[in-house]
PDB file of N, CA and C in Angstrom:
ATOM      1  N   UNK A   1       4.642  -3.534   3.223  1.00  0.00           N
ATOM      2  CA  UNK A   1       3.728  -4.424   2.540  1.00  0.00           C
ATOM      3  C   UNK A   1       2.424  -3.703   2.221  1.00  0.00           C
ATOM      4  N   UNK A   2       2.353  -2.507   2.803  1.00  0.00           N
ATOM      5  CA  UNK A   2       0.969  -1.950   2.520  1.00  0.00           C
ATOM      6  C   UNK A   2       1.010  -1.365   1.349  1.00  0.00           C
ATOM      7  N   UNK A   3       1.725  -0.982   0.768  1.00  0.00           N
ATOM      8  CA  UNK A   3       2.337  -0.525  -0.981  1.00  0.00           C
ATOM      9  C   UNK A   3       1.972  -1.837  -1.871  1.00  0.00           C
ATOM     10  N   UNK A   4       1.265  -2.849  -1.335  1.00  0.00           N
ATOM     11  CA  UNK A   4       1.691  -3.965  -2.344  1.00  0.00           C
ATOM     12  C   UNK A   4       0.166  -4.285  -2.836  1.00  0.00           C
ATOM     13  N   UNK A   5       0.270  -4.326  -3.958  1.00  0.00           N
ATOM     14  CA  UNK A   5      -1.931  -4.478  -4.509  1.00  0.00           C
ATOM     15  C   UNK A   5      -1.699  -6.749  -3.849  1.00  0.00           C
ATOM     16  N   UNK A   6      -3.170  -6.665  -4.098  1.00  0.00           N
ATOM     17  CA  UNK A   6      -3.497  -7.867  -3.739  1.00  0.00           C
ATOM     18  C   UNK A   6      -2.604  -8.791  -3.999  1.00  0.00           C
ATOM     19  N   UNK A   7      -2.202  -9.108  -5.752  1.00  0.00           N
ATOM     20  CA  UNK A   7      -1.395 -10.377  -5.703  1.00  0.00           C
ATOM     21  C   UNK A   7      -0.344 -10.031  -5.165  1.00  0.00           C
ATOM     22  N   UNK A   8       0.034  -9.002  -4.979  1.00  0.00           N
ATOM     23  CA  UNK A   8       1.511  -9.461  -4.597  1.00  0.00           C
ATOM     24  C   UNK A   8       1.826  -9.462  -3.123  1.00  0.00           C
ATOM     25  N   UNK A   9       0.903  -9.217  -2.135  1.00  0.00           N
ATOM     26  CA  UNK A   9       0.750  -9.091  -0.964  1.00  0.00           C
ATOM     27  C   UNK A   9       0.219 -10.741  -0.386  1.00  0.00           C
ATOM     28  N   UNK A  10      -0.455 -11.038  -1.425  1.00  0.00           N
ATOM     29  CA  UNK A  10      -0.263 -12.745  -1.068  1.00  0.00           C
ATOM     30  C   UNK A  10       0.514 -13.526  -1.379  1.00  0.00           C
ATOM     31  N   UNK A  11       1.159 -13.013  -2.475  1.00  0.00           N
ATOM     32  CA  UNK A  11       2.848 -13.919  -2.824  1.00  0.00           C
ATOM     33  C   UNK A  11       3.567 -13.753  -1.970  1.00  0.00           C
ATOM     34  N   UNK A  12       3.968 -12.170  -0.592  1.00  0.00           N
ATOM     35  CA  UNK A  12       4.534 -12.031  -0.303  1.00  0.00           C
ATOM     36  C   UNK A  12       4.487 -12.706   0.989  1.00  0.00           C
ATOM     37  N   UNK A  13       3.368 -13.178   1.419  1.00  0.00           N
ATOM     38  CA  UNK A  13       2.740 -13.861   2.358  1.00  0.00           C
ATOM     39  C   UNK A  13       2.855 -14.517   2.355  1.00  0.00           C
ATOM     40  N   UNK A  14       3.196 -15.630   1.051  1.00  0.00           N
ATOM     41  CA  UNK A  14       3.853 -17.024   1.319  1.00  0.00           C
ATOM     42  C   UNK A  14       5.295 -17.346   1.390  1.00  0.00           C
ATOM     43  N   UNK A  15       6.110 -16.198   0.044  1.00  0.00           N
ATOM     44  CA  UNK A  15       6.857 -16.203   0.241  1.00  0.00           C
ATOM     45  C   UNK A  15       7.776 -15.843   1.641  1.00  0.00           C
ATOM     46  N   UNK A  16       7.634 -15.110   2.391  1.00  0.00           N
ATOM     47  CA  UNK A  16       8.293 -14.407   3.526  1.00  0.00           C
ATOM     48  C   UNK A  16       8.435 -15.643   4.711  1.00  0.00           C
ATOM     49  N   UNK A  17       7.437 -16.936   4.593  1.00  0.00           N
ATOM     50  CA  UNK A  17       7.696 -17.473   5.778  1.00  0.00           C
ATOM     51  C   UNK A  17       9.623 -18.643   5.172  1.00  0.00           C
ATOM     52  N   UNK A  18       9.500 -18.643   3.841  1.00  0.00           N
ATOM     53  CA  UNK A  18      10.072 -19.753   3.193  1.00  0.00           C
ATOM     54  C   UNK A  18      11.782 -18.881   3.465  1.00  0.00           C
ATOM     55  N   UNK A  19      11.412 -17.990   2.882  1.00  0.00           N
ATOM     56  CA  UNK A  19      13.343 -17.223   3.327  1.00  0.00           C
ATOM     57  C   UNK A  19      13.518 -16.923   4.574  1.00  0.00           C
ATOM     58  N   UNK A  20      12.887 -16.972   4.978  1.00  0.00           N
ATOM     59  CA  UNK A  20      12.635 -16.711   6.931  1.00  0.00           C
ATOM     60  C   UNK A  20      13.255 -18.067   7.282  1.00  0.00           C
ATOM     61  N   UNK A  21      12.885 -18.846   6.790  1.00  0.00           N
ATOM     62  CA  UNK A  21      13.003 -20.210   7.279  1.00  0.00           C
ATOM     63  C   UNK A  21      12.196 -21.170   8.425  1.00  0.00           C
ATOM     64  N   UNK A  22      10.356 -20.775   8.399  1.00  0.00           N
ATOM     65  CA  UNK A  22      10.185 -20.814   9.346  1.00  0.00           C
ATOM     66  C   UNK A  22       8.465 -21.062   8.461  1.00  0.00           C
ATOM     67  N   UNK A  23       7.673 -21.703   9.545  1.00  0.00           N
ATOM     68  CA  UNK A  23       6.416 -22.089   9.306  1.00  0.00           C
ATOM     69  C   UNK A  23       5.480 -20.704   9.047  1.00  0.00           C
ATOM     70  N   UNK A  24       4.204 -20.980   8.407  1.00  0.00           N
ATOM     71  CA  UNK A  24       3.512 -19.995   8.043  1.00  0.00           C
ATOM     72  C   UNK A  24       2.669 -19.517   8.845  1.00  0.00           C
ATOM     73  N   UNK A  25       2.421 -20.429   9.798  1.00  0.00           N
ATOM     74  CA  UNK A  25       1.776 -20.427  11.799  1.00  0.00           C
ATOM     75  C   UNK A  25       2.391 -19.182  12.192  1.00  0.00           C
ATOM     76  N   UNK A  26       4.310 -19.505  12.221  1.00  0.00           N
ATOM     77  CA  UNK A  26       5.537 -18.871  13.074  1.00  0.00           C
ATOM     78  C   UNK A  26       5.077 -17.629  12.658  1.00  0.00           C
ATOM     79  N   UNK A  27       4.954 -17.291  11.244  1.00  0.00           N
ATOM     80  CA  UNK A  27       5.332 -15.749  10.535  1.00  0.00           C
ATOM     81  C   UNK A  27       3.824 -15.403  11.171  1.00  0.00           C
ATOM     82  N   UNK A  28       2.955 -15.736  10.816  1.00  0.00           N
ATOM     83  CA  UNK A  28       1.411 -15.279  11.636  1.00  0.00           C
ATOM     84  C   UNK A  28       1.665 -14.563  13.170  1.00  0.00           C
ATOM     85  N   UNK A  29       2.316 -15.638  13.318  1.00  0.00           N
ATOM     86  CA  UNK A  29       2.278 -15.043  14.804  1.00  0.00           C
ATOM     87  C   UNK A  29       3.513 -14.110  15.343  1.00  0.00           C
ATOM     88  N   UNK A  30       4.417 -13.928  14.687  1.00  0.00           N
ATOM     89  CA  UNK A  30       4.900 -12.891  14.498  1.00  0.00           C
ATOM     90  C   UNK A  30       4.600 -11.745  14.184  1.00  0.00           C
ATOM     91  N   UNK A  31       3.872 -12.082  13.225  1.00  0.00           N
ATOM     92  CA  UNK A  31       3.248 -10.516  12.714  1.00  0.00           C
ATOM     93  C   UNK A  31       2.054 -10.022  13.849  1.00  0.00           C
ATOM     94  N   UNK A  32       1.315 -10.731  14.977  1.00  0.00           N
ATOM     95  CA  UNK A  32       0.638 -10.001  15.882  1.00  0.00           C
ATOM     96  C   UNK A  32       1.361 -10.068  16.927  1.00  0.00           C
ATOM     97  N   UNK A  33       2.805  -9.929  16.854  1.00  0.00           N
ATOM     98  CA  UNK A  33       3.320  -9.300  17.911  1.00  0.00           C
ATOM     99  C   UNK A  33       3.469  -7.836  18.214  1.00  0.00           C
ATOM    100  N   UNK A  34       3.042  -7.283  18.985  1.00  0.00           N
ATOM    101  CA  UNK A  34       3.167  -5.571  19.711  1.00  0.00           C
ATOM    102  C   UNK A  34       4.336  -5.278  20.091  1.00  0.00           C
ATOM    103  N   UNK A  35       4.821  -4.216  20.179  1.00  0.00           N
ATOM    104  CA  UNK A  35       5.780  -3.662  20.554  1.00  0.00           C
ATOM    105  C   UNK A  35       5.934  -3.621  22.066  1.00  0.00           C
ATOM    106  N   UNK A  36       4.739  -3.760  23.361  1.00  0.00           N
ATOM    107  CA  UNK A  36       4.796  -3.819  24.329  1.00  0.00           C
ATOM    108  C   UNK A  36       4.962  -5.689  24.545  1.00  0.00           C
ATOM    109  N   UNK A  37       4.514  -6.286  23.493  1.00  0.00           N
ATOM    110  CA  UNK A  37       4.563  -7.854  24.055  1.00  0.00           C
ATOM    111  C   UNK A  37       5.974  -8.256  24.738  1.00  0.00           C
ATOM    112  N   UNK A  38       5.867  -9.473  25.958  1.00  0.00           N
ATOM    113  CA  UNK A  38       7.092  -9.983  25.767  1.00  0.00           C
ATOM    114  C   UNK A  38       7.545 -11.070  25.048  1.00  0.00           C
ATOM    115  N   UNK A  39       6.749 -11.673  24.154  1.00  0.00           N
ATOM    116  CA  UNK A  39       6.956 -12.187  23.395  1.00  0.00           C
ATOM    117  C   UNK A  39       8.448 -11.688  22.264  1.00  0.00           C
ATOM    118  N   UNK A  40       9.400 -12.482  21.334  1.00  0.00           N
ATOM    119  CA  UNK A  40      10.229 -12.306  21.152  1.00  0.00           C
ATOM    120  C   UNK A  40      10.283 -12.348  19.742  1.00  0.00           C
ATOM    121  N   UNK A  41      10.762 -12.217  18.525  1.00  0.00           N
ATOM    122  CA  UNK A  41      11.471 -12.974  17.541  1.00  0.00           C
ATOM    123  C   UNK A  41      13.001 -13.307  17.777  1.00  0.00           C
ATOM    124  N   UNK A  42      13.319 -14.407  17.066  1.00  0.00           N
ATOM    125  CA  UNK A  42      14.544 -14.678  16.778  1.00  0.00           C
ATOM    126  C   UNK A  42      15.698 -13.469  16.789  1.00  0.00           C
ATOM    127  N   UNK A  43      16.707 -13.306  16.633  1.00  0.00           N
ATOM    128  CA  UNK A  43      17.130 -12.180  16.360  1.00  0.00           C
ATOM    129  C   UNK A  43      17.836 -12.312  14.795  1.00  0.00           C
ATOM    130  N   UNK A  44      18.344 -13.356  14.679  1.00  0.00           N
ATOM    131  CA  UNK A  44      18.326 -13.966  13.135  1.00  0.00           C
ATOM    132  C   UNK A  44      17.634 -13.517  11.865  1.00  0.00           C
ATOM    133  N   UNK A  45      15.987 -14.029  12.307  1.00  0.00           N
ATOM    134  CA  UNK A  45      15.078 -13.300  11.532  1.00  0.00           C
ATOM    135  C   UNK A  45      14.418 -12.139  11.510  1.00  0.00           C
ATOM    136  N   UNK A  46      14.874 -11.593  12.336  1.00  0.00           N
ATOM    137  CA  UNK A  46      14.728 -10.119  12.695  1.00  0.00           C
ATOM    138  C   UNK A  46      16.020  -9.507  11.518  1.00  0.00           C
ATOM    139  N   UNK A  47      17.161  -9.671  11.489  1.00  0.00           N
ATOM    140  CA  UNK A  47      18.534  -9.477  10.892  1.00  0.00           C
ATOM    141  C   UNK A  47      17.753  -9.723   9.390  1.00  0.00           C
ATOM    142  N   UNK A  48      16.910 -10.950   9.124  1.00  0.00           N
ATOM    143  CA  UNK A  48      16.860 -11.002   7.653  1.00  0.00           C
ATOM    144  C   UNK A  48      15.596  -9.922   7.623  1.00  0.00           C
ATOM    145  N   UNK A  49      14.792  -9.923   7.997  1.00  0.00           N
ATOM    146  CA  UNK A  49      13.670  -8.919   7.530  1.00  0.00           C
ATOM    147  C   UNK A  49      13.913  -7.389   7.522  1.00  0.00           C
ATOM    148  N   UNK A  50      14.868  -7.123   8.416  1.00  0.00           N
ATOM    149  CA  UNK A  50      15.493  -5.684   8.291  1.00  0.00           C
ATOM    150  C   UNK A  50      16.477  -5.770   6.562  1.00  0.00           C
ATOM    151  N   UNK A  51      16.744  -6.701   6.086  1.00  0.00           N
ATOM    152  CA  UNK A  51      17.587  -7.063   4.865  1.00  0.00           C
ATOM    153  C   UNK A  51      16.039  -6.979   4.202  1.00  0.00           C
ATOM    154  N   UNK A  52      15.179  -7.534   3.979  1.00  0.00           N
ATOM    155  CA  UNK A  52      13.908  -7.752   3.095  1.00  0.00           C
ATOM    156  C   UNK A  52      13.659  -6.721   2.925  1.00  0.00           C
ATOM    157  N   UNK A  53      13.211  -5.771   3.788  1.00  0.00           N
ATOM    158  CA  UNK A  53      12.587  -4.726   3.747  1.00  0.00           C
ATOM    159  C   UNK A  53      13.280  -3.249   3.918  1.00  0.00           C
ATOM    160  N   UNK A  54      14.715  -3.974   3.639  1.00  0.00           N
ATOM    161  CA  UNK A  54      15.705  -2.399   3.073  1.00  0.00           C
ATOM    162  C   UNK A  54      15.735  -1.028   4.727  1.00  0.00           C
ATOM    163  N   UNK A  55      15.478  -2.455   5.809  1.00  0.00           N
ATOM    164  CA  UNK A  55      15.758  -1.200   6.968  1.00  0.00           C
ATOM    165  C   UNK A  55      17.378  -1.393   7.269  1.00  0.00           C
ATOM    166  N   UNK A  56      17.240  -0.210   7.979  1.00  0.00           N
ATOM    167  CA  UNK A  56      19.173  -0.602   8.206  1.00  0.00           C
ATOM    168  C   UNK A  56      18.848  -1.294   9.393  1.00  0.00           C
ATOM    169  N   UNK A  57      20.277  -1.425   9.642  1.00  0.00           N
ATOM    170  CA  UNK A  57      20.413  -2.559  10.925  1.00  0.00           C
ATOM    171  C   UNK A  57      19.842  -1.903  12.342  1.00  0.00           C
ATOM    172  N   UNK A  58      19.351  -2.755  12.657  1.00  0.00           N
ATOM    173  CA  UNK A  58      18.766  -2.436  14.346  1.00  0.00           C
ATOM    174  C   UNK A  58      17.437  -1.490  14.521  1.00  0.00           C
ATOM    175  N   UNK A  59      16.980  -1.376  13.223  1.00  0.00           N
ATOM    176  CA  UNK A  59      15.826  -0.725  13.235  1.00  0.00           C
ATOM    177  C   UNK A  59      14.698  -1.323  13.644  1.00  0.00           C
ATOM    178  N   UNK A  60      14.485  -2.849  13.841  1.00  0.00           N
ATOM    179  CA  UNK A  60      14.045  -3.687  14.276  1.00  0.00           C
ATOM    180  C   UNK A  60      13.477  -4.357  15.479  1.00  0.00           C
ATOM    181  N   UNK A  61      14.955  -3.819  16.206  1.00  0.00           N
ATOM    182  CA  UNK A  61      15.078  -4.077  17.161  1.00  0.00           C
ATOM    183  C   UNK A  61      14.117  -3.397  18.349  1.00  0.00           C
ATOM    184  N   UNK A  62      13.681  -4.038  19.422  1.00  0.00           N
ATOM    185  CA  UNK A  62      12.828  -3.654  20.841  1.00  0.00           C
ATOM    186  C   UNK A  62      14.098  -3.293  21.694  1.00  0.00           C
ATOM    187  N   UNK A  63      14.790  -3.864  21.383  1.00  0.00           N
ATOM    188  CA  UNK A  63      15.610  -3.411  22.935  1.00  0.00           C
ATOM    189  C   UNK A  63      16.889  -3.185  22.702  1.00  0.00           C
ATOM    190  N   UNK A  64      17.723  -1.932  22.946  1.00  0.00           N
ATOM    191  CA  UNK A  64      19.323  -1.893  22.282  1.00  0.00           C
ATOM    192  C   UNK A  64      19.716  -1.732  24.083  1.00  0.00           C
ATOM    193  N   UNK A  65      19.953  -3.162  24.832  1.00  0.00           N
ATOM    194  CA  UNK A  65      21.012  -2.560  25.915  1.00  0.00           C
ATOM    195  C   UNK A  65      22.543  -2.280  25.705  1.00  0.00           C
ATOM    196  N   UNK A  66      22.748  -1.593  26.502  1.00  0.00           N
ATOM    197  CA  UNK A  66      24.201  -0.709  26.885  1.00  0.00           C
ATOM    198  C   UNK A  66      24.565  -1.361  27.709  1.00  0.00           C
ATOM    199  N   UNK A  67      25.938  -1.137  27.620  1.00  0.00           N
ATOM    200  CA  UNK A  67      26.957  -2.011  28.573  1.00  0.00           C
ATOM    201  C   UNK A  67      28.362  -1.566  28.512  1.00  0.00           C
ATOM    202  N   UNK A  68      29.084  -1.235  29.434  1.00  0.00           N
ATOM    203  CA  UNK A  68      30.261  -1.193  28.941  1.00  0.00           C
ATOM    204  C   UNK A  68      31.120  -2.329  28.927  1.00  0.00           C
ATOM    205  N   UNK A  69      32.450  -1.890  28.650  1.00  0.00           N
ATOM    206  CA  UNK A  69      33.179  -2.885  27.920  1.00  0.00           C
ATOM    207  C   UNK A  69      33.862  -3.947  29.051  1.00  0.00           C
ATOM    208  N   UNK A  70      33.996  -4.598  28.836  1.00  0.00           N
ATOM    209  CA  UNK A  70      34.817  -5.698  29.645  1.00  0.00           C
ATOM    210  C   UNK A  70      36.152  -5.517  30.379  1.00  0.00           C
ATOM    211  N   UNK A  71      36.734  -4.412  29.402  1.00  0.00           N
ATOM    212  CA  UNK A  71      37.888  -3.665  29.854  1.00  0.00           C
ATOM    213  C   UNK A  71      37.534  -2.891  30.616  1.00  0.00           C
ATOM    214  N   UNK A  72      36.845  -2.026  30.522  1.00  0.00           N
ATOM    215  CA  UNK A  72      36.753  -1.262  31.325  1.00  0.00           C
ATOM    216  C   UNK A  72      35.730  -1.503  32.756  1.00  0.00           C
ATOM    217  N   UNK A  73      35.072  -2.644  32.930  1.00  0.00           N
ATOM    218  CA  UNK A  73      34.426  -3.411  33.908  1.00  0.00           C
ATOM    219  C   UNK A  73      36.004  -4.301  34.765  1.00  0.00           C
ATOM    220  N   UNK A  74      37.062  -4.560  34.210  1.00  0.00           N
ATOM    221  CA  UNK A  74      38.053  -5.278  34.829  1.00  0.00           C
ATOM    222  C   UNK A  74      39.306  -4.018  35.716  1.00  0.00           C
ATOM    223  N   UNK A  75      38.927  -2.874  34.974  1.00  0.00           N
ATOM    224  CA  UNK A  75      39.665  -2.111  35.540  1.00  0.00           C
ATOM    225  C   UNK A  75      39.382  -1.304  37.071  1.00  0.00           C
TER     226      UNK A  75
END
């Protein structure tokens, strides 16, 4: 969004809470979330904004746990 001159950085500002699906409060306060917060997003809208903004998948993401498989936890 920092590529974007004025108008369109406020279009994008309104627009973004409406395909999000979510209040313009929600997206605010999303956007001062830190990377150390424990505060959360959805993972939903996390999935669409990595789509908005042309990241690939899971680039988004705070936390990728590991686990193995179920099969191999039964064996």
């Amino acid at each position: 969004m920092y590529d974007l001159n004025v108008w369109q950085y406020r279009k994008a500002i309104q627009l973004l809470p409406k395909l999000l699906g979510i209040s313009l409060n929600t997206f605010h306060n999303y956007r001062r979330i830190l990377v150390d917060d424990v505060q959360d997003i959805p993972y939903e809208k996390v999935v669409i904004m990595e789509q908005l903004f042309d990241f690939e998948p899971g680039t988004l993401a705070s936390q990728n746990p590991e686990a193995r498989s179920l099969k191999e936890l039964l064996h």
